[in-house]
N, C-alpha and C. Protein backbone atom coordinates (compact mmCIF):
# COMPACT_ATOMS: atom_id res chain seq x y z
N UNK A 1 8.82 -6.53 10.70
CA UNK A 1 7.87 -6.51 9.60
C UNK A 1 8.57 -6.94 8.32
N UNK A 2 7.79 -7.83 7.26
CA UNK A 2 8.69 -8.43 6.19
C UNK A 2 8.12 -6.85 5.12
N UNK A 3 9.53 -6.64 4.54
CA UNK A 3 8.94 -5.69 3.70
C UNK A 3 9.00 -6.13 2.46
N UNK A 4 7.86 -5.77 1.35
CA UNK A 4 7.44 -6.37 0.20
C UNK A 4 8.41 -5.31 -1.13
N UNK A 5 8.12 -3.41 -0.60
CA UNK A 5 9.12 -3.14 -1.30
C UNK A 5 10.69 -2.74 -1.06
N UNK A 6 11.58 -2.91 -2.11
CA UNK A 6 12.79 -2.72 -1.65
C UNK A 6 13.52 -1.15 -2.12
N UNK A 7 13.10 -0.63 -3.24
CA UNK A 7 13.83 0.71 -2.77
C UNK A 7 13.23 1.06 -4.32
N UNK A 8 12.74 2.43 -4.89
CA UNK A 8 12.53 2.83 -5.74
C UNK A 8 13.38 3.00 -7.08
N UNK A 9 13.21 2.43 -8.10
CA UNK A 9 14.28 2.54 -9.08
C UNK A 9 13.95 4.17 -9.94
N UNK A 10 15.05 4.61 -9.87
CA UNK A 10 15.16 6.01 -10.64
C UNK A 10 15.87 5.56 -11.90
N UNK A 11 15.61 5.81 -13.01
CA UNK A 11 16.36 5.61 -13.78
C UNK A 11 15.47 7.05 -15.09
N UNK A 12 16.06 7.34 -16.27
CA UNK A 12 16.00 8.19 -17.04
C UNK A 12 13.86 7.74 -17.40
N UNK A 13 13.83 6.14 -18.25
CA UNK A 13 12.45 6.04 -18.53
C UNK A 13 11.69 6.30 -16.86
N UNK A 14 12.37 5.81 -16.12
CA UNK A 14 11.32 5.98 -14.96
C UNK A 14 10.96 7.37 -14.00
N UNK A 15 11.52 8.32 -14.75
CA UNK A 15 11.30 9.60 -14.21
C UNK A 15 10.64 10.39 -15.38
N UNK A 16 11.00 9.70 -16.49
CA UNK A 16 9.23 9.85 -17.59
C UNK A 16 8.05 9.64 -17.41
N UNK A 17 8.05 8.19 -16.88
CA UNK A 17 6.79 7.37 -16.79
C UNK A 17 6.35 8.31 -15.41
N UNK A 18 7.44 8.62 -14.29
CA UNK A 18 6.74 9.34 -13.20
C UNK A 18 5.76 10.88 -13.33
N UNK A 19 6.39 11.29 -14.23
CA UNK A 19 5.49 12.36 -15.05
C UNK A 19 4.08 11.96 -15.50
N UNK A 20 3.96 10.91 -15.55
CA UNK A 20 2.51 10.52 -16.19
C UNK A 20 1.72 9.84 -15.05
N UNK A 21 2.38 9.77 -13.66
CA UNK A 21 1.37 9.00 -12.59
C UNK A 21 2.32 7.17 -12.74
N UNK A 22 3.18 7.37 -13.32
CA UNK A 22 3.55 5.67 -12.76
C UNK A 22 4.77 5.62 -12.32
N UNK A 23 4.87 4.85 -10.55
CA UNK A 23 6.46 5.11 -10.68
C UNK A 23 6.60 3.30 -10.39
N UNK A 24 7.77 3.45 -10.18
CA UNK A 24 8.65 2.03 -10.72
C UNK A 24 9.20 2.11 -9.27
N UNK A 25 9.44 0.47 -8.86
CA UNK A 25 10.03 0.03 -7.45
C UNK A 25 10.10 -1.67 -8.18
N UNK A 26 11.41 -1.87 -7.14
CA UNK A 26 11.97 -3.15 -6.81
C UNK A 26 11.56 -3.50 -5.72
N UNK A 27 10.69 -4.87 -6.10
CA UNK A 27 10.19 -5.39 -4.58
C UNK A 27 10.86 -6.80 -4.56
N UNK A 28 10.36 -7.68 -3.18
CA UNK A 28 11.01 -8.70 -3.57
C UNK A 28 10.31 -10.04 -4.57
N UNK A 29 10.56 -10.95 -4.75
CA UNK A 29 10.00 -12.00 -5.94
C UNK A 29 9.03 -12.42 -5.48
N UNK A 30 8.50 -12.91 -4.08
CA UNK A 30 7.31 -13.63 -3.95
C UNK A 30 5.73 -12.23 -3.11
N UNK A 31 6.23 -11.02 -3.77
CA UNK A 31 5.61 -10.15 -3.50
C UNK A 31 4.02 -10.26 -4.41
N UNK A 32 3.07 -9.78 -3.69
CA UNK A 32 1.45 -9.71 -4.38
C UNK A 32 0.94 -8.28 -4.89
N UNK A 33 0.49 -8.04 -5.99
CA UNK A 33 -0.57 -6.66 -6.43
C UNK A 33 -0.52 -6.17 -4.96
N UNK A 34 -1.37 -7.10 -4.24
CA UNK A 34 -2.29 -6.42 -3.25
C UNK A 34 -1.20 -5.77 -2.42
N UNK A 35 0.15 -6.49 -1.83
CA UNK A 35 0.42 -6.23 -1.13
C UNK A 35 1.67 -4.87 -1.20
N UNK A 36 2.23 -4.74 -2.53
CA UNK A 36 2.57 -4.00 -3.23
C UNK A 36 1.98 -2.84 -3.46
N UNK A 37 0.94 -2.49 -3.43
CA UNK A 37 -0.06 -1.34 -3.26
C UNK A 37 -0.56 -0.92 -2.03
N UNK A 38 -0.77 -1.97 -0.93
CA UNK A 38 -1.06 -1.42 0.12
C UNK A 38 0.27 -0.71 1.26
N UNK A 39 1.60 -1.49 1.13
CA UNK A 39 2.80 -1.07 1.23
C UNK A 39 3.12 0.23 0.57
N UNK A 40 3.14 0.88 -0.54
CA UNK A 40 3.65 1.37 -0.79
C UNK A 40 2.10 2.75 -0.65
N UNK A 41 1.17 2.33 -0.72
CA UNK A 41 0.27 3.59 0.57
C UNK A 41 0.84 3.80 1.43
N UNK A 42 0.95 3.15 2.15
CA UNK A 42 1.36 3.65 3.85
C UNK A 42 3.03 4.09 3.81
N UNK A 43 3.81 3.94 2.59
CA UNK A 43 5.14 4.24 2.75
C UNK A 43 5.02 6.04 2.43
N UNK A 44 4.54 6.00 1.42
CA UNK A 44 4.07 7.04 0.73
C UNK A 44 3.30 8.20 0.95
N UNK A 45 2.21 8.01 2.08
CA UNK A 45 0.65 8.54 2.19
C UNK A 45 0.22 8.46 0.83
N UNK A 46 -0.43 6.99 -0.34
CA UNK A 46 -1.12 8.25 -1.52
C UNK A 46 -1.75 6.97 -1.77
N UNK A 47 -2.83 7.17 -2.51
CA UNK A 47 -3.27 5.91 -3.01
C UNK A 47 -3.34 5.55 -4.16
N UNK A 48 -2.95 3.76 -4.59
CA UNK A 48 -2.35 3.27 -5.30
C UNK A 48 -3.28 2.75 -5.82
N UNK A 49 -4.06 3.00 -7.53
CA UNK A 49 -5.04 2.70 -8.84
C UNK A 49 -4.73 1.69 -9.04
N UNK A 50 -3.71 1.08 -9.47
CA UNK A 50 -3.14 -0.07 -10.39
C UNK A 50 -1.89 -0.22 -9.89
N UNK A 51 -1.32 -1.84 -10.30
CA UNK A 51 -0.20 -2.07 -9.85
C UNK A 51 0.11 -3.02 -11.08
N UNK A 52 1.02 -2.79 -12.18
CA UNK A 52 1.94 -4.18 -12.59
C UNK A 52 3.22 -4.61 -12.44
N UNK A 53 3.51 -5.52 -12.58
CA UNK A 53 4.36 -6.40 -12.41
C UNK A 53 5.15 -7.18 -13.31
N UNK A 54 6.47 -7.19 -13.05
CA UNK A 54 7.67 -7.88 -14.14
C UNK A 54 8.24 -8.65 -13.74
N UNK A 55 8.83 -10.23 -13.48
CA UNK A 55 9.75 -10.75 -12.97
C UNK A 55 11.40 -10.62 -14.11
N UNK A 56 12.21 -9.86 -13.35
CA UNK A 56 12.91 -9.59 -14.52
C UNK A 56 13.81 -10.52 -14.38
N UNK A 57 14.87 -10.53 -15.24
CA UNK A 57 15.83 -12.09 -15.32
C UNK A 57 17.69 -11.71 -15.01
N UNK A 58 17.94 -12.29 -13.98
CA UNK A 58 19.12 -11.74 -13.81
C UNK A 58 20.27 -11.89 -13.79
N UNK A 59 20.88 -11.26 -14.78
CA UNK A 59 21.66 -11.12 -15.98
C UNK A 59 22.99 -11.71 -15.67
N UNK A 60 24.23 -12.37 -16.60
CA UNK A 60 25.32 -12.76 -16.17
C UNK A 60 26.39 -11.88 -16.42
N UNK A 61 27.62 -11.37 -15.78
CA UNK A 61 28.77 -11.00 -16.27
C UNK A 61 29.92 -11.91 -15.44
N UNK A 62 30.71 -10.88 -16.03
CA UNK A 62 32.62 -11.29 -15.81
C UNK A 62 33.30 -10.89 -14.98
N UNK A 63 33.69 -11.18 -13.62
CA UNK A 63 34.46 -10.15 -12.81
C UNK A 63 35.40 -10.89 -12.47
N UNK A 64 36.57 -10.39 -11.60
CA UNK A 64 37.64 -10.51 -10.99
C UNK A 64 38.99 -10.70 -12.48
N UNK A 65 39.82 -11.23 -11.66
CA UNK A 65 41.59 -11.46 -12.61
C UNK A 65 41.52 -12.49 -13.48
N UNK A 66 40.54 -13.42 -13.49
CA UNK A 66 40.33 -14.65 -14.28
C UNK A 66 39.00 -14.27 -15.09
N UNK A 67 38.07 -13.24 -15.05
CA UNK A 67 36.82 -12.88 -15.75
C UNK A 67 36.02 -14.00 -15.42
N UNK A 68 35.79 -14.70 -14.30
CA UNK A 68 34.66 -15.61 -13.89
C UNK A 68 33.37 -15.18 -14.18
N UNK A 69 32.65 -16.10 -14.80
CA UNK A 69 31.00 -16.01 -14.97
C UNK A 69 30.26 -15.67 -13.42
N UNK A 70 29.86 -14.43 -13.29
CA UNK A 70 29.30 -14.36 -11.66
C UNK A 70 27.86 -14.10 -12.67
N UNK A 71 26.79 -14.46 -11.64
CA UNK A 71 25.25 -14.41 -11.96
C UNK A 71 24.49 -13.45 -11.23
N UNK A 72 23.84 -12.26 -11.24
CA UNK A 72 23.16 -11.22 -10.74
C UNK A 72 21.82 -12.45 -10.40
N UNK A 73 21.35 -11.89 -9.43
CA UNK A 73 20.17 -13.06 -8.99
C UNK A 73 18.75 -12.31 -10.25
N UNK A 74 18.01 -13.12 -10.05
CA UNK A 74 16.53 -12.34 -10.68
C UNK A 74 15.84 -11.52 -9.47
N UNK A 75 15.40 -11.07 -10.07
CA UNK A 75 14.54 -9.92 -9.57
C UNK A 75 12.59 -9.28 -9.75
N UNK A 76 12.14 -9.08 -9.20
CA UNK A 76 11.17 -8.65 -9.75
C UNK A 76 10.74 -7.19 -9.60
N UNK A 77 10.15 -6.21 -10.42
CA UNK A 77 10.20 -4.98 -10.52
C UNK A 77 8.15 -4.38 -11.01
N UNK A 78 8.02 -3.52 -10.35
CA UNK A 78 6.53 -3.67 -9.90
C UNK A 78 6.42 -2.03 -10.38
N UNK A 79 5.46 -1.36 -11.26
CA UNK A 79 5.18 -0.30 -11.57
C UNK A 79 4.34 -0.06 -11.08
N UNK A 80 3.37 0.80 -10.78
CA UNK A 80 2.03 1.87 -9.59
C UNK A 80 1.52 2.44 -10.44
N UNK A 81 0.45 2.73 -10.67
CA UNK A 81 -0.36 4.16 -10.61
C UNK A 81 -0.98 4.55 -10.07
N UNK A 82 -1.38 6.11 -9.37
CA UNK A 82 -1.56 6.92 -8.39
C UNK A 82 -2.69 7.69 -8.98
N UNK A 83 -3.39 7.62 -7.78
CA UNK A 83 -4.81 8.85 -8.22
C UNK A 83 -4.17 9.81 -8.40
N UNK A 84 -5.14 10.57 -9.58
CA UNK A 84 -4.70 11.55 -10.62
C UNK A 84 -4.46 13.06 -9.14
N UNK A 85 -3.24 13.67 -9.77
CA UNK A 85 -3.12 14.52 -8.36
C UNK A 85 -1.91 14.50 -7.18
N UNK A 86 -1.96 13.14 -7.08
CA UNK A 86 -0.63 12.81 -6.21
C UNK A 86 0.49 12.13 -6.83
N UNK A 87 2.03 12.26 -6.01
CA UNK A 87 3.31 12.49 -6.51
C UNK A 87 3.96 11.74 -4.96
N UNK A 88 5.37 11.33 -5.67
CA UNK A 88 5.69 11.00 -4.56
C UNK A 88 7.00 11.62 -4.93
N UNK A 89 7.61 11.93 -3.66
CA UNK A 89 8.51 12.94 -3.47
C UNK A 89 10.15 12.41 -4.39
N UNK A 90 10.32 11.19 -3.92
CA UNK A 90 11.46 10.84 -4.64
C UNK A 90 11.78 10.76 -6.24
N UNK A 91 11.03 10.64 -6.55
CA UNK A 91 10.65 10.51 -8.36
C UNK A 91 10.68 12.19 -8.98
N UNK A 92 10.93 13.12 -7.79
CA UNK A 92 10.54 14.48 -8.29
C UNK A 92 12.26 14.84 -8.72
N UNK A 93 11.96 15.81 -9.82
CA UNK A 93 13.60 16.22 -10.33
C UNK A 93 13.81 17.56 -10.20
N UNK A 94 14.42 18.43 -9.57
CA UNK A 94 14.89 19.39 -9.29
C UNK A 94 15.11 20.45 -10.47
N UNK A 95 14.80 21.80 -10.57
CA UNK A 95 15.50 22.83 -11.57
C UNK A 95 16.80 22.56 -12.45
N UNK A 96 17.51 22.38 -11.09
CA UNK A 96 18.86 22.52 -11.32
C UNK A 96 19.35 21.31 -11.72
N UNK A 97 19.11 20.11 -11.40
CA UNK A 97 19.53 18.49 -11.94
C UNK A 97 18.96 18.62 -13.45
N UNK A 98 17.95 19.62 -13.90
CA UNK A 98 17.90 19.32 -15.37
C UNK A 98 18.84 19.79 -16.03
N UNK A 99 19.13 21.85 -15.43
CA UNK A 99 20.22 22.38 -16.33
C UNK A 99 21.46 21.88 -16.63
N UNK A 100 21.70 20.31 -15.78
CA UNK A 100 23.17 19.38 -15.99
C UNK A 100 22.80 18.77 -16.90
């Protein structure tokens, strides 16, 4: 099966925005609304209101003994919203991960 998403991004805004019903995933570039929402139902069990979409641009740095220009590829990154009510488990933050 070709899969459309690739793994949920956690990051500080996106465990805000998950508080409000939107979570954030990296899918791949020639991915659709439709198919992005219906994927991530059946990954999930929940159903998916809205779906947007970002093609983000990917970024250059410096690595190795000579600081060579290496290029991060682009990417595209796809936000959800969920009927009011449902949550998806990974986006959830623990007691104890806050008191750190």
């Amino acid at each position: 099966m070709n899969q459309t998403v690739r793994r949920p991004l956690i990051t500080e805004k996106s465990l805000s925005q998950a508080a409000k019903g939107w979570y954030t995933f990296a899918v791949t570039e020639a991915a659709r609304k439709q198919d992005i929402a219906r994927e991530i139902g059946q990954l999930y069990n929940v159903n998916v209101t809205d779906v947007r979409t970002a093609s983000m641009h990917g970024k250059e740095r410096r690595a190795g003994k000579k600081m060579k220009r290496v290029a991060k590829s682009d990417w595209k990154k796809a936000v959800v919203h969920l009927v009011k009510g449902q949550t998806i488990a990974a986006f959830e933050v623990t007691q104890e991960a806050e008191k750190k």
